[in-house]
C-alpha atoms as a PDB file:
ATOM      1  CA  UNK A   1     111.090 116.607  90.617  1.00  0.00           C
ATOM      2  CA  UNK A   2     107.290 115.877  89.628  1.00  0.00           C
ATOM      3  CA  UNK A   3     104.767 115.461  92.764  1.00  0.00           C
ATOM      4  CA  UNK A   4     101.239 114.274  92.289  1.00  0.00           C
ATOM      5  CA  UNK A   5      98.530 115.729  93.930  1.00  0.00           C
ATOM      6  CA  UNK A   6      95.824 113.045  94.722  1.00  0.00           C
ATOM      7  CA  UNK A   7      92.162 112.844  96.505  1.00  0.00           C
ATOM      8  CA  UNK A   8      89.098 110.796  97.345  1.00  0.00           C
ATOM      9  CA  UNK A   9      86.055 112.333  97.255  1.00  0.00           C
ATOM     10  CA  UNK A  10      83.738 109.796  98.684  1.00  0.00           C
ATOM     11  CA  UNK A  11      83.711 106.894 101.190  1.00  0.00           C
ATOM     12  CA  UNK A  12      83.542 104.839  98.232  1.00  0.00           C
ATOM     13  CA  UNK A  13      86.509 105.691  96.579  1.00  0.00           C
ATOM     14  CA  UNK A  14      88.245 103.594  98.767  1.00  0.00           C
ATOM     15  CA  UNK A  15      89.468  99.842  97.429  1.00  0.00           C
ATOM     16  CA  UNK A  16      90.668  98.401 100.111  1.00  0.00           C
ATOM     17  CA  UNK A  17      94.153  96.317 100.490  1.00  0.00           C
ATOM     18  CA  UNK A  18      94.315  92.774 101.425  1.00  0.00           C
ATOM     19  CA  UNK A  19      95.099  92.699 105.140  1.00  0.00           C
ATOM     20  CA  UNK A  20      98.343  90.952 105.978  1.00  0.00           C
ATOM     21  CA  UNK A  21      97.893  87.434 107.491  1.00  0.00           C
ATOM     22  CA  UNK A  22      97.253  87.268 111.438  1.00  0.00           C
ATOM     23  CA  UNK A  23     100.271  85.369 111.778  1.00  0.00           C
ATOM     24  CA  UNK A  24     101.716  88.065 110.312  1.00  0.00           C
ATOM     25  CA  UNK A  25     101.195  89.868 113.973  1.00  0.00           C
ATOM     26  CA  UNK A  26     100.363  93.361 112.060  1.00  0.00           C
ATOM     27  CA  UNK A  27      98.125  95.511 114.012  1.00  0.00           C
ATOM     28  CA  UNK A  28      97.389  99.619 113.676  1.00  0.00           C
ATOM     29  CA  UNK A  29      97.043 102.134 117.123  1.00  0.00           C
ATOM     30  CA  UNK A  30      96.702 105.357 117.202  1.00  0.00           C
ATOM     31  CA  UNK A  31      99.274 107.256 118.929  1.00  0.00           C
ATOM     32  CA  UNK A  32      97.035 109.157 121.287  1.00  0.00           C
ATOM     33  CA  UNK A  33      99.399 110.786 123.832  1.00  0.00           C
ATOM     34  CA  UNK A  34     101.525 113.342 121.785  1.00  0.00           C
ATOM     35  CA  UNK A  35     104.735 112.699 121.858  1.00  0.00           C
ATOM     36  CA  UNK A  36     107.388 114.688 120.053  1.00  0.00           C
ATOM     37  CA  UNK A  37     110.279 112.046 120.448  1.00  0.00           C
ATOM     38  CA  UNK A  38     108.240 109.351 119.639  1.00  0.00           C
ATOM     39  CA  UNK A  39     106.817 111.121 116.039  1.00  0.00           C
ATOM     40  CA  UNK A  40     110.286 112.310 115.304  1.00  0.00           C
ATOM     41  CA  UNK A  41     111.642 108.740 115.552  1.00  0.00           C
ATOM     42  CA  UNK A  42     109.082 108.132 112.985  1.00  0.00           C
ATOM     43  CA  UNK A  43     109.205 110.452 110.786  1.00  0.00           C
ATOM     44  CA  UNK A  44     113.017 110.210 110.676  1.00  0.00           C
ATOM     45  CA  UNK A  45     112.978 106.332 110.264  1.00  0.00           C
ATOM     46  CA  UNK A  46     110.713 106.162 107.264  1.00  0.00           C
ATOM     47  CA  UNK A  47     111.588 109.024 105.270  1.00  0.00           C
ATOM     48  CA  UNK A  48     115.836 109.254 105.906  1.00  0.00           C
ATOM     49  CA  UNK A  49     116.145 107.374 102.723  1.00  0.00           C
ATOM     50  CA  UNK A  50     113.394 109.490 100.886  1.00  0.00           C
ATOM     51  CA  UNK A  51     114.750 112.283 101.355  1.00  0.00           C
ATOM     52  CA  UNK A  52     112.025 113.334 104.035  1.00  0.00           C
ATOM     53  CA  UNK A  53     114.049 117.064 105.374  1.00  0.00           C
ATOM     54  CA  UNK A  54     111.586 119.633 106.371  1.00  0.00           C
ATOM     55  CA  UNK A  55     110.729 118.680 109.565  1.00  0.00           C
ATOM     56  CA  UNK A  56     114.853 117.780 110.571  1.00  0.00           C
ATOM     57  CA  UNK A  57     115.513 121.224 112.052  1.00  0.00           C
ATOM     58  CA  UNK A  58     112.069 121.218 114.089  1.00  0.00           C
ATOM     59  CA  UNK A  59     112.363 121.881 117.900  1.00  0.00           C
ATOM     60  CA  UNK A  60     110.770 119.956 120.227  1.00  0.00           C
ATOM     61  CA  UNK A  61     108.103 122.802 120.954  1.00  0.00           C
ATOM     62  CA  UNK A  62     107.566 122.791 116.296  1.00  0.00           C
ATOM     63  CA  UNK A  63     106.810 118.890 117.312  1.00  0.00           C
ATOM     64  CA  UNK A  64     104.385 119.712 120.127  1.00  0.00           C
ATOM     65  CA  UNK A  65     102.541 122.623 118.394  1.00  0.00           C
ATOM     66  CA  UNK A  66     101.841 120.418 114.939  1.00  0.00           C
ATOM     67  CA  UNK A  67     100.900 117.012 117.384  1.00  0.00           C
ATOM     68  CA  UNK A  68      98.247 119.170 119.354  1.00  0.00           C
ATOM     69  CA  UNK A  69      96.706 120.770 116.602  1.00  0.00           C
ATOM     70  CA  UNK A  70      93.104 120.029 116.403  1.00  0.00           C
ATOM     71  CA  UNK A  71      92.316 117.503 113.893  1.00  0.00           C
ATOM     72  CA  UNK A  72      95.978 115.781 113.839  1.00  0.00           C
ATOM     73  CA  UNK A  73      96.143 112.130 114.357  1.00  0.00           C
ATOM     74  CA  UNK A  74      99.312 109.693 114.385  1.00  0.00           C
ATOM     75  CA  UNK A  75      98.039 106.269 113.443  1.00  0.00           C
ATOM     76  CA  UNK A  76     100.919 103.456 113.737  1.00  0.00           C
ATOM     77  CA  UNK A  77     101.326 100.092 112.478  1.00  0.00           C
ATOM     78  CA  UNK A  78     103.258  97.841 114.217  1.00  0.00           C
ATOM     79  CA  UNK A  79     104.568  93.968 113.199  1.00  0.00           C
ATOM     80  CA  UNK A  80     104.931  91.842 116.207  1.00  0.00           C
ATOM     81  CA  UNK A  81     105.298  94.946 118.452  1.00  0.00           C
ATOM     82  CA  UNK A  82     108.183  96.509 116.326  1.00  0.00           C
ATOM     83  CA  UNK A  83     106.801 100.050 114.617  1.00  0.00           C
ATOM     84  CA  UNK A  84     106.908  99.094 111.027  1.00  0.00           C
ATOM     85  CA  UNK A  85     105.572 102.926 109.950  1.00  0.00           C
ATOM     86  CA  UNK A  86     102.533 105.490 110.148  1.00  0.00           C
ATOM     87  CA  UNK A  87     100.328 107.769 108.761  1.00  0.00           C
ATOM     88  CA  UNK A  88      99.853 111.078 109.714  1.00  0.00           C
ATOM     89  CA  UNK A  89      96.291 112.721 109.180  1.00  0.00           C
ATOM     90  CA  UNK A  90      95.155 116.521 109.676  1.00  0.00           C
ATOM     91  CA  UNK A  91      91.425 117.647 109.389  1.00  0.00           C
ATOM     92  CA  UNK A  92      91.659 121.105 107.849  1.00  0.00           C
ATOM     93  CA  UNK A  93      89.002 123.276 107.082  1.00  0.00           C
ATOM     94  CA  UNK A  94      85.410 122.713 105.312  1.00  0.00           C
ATOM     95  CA  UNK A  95      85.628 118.810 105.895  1.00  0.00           C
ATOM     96  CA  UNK A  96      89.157 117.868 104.349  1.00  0.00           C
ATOM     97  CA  UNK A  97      91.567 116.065 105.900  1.00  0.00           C
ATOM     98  CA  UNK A  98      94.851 115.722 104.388  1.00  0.00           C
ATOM     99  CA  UNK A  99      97.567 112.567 104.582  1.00  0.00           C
ATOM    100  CA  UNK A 100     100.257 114.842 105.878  1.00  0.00           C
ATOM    101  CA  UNK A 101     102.922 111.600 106.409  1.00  0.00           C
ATOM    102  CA  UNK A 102     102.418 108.183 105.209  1.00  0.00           C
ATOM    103  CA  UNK A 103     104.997 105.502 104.711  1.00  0.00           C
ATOM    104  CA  UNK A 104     106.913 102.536 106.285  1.00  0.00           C
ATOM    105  CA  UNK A 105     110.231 101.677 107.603  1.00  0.00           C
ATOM    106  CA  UNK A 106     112.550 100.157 105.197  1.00  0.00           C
ATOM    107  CA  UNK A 107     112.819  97.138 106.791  1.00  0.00           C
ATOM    108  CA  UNK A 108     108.927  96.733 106.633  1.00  0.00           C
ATOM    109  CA  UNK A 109     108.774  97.587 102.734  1.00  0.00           C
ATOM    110  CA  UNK A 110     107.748  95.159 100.648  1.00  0.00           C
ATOM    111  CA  UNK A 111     105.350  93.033 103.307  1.00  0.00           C
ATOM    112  CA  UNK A 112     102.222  93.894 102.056  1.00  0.00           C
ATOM    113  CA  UNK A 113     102.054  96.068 105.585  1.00  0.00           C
ATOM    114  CA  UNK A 114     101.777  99.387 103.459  1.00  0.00           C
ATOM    115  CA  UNK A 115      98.435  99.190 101.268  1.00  0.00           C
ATOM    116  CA  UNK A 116      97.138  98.336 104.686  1.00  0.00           C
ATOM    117  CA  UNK A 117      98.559 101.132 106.418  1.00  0.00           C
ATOM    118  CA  UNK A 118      97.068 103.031 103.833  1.00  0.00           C
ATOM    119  CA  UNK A 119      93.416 101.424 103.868  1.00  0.00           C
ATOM    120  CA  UNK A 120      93.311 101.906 107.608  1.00  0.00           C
ATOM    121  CA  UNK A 121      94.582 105.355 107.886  1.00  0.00           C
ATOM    122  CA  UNK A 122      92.521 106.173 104.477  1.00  0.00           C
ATOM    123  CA  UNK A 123      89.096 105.015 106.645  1.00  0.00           C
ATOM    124  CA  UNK A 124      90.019 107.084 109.835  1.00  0.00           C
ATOM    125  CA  UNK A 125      90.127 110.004 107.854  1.00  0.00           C
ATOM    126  CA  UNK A 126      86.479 109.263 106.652  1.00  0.00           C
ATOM    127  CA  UNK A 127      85.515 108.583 109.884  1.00  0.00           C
ATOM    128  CA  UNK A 128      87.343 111.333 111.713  1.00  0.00           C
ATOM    129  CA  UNK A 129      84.366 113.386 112.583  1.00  0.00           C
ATOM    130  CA  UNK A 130      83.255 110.105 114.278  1.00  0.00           C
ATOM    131  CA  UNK A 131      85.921 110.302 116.843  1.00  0.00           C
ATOM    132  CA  UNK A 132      85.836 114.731 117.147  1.00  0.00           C
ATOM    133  CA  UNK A 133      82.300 115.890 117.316  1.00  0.00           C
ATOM    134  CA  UNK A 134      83.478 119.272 116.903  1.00  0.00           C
ATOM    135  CA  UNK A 135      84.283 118.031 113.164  1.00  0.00           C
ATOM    136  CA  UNK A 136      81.837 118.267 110.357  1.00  0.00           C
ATOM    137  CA  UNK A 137      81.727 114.851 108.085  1.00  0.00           C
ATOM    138  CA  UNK A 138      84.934 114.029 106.054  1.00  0.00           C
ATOM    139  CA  UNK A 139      84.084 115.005 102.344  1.00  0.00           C
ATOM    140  CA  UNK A 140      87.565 114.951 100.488  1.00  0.00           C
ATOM    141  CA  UNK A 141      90.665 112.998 101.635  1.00  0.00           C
ATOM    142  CA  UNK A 142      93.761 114.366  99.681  1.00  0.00           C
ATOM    143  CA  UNK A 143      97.231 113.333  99.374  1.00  0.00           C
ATOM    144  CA  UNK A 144     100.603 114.483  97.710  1.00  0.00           C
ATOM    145  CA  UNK A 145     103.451 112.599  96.820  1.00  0.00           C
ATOM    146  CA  UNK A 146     106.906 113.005  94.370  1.00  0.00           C
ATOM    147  CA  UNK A 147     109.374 112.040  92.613  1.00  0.00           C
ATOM    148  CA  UNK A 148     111.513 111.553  95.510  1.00  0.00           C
ATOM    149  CA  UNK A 149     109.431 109.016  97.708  1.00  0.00           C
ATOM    150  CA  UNK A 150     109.503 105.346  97.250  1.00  0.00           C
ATOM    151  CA  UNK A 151     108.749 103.896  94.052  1.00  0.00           C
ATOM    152  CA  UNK A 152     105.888 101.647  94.724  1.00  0.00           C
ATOM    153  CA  UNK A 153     103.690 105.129  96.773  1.00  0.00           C
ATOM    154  CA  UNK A 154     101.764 106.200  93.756  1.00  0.00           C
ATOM    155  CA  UNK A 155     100.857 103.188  92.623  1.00  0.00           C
ATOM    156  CA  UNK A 156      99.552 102.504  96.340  1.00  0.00           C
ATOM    157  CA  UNK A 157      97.626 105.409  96.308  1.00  0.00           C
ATOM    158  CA  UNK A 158      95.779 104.788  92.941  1.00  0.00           C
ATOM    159  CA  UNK A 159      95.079 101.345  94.104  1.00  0.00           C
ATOM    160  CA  UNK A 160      93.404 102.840  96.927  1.00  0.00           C
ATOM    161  CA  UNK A 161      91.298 104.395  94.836  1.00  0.00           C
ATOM    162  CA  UNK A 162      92.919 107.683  94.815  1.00  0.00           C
ATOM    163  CA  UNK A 163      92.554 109.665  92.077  1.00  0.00           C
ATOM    164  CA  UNK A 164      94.971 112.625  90.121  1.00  0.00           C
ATOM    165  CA  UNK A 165      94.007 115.917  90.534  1.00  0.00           C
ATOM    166  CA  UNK A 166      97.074 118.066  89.565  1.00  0.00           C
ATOM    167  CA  UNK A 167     100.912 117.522  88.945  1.00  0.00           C
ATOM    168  CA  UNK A 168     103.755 119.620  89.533  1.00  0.00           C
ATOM    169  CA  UNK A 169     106.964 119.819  87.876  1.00  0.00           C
ATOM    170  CA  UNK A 170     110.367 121.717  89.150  1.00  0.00           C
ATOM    171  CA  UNK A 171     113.589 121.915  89.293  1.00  0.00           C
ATOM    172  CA  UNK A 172     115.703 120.643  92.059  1.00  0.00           C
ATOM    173  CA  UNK A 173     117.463 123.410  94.240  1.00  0.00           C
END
């Protein structure tokens, strides 16, 4: 399994994706009332078939601790108001916030709803100091993905301007 390692260092690193058509009915909320059912349904529905597994055997009070850490956000785009996927951000330390979860429901693949997703979500965690004063300013977005997830993610992310920064290569267990 190889997984890439990828970051923005700037505002400016971003190149934005074409928005889906407003007919389309695509439109991105944050999820601002934690809810541990609602980001396990998530998490569950867009990575089952990419062989998402270490946060299966999390309680309910695993789900609660990680959604009220400070700095977490749960951004979701929905088509029509069906959840089509998410992105999960977390400001860490030192003004980095890191994509934790990003990706869409297999039904909603292929619908130009992802490099969206990923513009949107990409900009809020620029601007997350915006919405938590007790943030200093974004300066490093970063981002890992493998082997394992869908084949079109690390293309999306180096479209979006993201750039290599190491790679890893194991064994599977």
């Amino acid at each position: 399994m190889t997984t890439w390692h990828l970051e923005q260092t700037a505002p400016s690193d971003l190149s934005p994706a074409q928005e889906p058509p407003a007919a389309a009915g695509v439109r991105i909320v944050r999820a601002e009332v934690p809810s541990p059912e609602f980001s396990h349904f998530l998490y569950t529905a867009v990575g089952s078939d990419v062989a998402w597994t270490d946060r299966l055997v999390w309680s309910r009070e695993a789900w609660e601790e990680q959604l009220h850490r400070p700095g977490v956000e749960t951004w979701v785009a929905y088509e029509r108001g069906t959840p089509a996927g998410y992105i999960e951000l977390e400001g860490q330390d030192e003004g980095v916030v890191e994509i934790v979860y990003f990706g869409l429901l297999p039904a909603f693949r292929g619908r130009r709803i992802g490099g969206h997703l990923l513009t949107w979500g990409t900009s809020r965690a620029w601007d997350m100091a915006e919405r938590r004063p007790d943030r200093v300013p974004t300066k490093r977005v970063w981002v890992h993905t493998c082997s394992k997830d869908g084949p079109y993610a690390l293309d999306n992310y180096r479209r979006r301007g993201f750039r290599v920064f190491d790679v890893k290569t194991a064994d599977e267990e």
